[in-house]
C-alpha atoms as a PDB file:
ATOM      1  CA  UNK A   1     -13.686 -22.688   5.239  1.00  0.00           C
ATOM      2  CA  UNK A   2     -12.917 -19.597   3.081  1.00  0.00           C
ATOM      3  CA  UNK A   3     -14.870 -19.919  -0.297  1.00  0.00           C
ATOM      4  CA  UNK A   4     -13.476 -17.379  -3.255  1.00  0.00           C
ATOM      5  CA  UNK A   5     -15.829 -15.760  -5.725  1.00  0.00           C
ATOM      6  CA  UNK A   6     -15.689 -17.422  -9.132  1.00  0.00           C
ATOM      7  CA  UNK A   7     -16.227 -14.085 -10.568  1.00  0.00           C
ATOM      8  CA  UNK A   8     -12.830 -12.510  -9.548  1.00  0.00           C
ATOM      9  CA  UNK A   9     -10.498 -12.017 -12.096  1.00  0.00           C
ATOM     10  CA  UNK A  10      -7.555 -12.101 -10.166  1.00  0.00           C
ATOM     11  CA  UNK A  11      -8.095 -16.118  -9.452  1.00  0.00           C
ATOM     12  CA  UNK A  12      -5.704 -18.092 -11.573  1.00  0.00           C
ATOM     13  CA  UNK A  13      -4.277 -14.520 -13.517  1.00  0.00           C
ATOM     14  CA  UNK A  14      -0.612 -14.529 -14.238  1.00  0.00           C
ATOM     15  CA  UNK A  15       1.743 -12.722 -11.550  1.00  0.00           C
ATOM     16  CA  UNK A  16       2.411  -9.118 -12.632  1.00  0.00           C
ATOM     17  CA  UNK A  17       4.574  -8.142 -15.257  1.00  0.00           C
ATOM     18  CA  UNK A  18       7.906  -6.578 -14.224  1.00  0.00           C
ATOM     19  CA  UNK A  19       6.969  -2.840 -14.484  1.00  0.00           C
ATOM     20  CA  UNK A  20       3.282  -4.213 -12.261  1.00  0.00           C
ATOM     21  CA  UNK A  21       5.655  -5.103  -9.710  1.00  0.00           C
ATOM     22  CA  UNK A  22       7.743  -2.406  -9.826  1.00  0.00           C
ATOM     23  CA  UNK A  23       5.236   0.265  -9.662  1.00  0.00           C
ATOM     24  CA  UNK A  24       3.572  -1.345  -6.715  1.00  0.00           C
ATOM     25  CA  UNK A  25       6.897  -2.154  -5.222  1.00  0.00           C
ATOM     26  CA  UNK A  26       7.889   1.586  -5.046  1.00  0.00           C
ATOM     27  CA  UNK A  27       4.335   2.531  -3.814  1.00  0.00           C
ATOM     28  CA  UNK A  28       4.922   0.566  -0.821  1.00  0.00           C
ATOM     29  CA  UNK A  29       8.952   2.283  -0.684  1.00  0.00           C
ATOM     30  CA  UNK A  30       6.876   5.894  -0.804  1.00  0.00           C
ATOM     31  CA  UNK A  31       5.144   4.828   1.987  1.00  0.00           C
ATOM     32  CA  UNK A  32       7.962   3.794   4.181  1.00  0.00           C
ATOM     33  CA  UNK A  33      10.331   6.915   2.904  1.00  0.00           C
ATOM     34  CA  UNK A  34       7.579   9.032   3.819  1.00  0.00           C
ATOM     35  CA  UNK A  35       6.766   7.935   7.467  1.00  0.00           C
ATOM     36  CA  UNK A  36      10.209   7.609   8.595  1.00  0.00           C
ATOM     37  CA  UNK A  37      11.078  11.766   7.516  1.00  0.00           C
ATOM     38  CA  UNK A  38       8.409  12.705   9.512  1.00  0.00           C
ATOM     39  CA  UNK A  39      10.084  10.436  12.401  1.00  0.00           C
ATOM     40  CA  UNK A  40       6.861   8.170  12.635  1.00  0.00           C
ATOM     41  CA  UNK A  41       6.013   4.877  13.689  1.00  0.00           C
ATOM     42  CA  UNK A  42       3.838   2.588  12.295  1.00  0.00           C
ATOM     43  CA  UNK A  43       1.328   2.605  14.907  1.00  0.00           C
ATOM     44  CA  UNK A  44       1.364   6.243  14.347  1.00  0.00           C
ATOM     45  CA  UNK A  45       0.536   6.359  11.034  1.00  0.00           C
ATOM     46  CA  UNK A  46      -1.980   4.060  11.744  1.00  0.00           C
ATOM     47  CA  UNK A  47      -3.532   6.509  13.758  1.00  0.00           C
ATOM     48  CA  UNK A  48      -3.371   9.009  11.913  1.00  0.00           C
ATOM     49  CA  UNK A  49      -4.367   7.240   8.429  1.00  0.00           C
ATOM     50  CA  UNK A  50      -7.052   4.611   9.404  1.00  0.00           C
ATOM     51  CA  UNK A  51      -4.765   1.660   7.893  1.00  0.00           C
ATOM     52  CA  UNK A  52      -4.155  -1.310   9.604  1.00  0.00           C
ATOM     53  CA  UNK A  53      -0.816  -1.419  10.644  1.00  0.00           C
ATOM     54  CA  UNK A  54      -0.728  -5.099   9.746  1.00  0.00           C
ATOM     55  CA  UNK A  55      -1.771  -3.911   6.265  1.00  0.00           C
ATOM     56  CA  UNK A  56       0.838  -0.833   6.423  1.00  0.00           C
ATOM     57  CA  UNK A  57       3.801  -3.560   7.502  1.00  0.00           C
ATOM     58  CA  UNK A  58       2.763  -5.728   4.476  1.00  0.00           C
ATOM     59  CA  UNK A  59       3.080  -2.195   1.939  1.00  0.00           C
ATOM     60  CA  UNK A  60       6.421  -1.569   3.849  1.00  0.00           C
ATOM     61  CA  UNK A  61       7.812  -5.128   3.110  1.00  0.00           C
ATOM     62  CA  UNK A  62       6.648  -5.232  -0.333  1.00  0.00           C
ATOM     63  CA  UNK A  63       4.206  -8.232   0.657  1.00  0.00           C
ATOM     64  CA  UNK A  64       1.296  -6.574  -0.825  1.00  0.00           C
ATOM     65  CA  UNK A  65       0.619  -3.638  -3.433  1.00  0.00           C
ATOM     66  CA  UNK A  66      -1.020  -0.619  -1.959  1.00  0.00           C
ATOM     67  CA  UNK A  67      -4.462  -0.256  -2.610  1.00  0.00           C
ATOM     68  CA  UNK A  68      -6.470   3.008  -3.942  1.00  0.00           C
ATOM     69  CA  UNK A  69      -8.361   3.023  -0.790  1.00  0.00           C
ATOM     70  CA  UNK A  70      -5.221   2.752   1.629  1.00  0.00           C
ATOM     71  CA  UNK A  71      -3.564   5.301  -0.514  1.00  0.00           C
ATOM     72  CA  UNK A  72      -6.438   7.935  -0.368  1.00  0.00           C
ATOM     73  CA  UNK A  73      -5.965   7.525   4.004  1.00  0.00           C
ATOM     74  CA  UNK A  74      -1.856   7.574   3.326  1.00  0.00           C
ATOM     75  CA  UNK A  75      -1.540  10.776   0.616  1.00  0.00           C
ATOM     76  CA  UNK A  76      -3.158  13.162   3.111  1.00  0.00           C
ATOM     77  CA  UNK A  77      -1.606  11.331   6.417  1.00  0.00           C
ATOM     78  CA  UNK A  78       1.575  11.710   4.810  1.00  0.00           C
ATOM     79  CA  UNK A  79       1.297  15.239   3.839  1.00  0.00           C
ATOM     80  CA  UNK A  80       1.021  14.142   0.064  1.00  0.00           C
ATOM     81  CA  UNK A  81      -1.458  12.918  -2.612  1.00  0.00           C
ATOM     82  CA  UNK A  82      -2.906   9.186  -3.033  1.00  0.00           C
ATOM     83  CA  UNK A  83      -1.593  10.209  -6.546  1.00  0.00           C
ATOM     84  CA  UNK A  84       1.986  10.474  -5.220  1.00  0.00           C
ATOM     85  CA  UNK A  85       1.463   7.612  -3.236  1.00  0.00           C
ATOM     86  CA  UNK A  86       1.071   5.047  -6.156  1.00  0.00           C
ATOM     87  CA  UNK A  87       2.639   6.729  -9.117  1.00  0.00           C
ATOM     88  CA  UNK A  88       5.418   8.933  -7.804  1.00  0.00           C
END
């Protein structure tokens, strides 16, 4: 049984606004443009990055934002800047 902390304030917030999504949805576009110029797979980057490759598949489909901490393994991986990474 998974029990969530009361204390988070993403339980019950609204979805994200349309520039939210957006921004997160062209983080996870950055990612996948990037890997597939350098002619990577996914299990590569994982290597090379430390991210799950579940996780990187989820950025890739636009199933979840990318986090600061993923991005900070990605920028560098990637041969760019966690910066780049989630704000272009």
């Amino acid at each position: 049984m998974s029990h969530s902390n009361p204390d988070d304030p993403t339980i019950g917030a609204p979805p994200p606004s349309g520039t939210e999504l957006t921004a997160w949805k062209q983080a996870g576009t950055r990612v996948r443009n990037l890997r597939l110029q350098l002619g990577w797979t996914l299990t590569k980057l994982e290597v090379v990055s430390g991210v799950n490759r579940t996780m990187l598949c989820k950025y890739e489909r636009l199933e979840r934002p990318v986090t600061v901490n993923s991005a900070l393994c990605l920028g560098p991986a990637l041969g760019t800047t966690a910066k780049f990474i989630l704000f272009g």
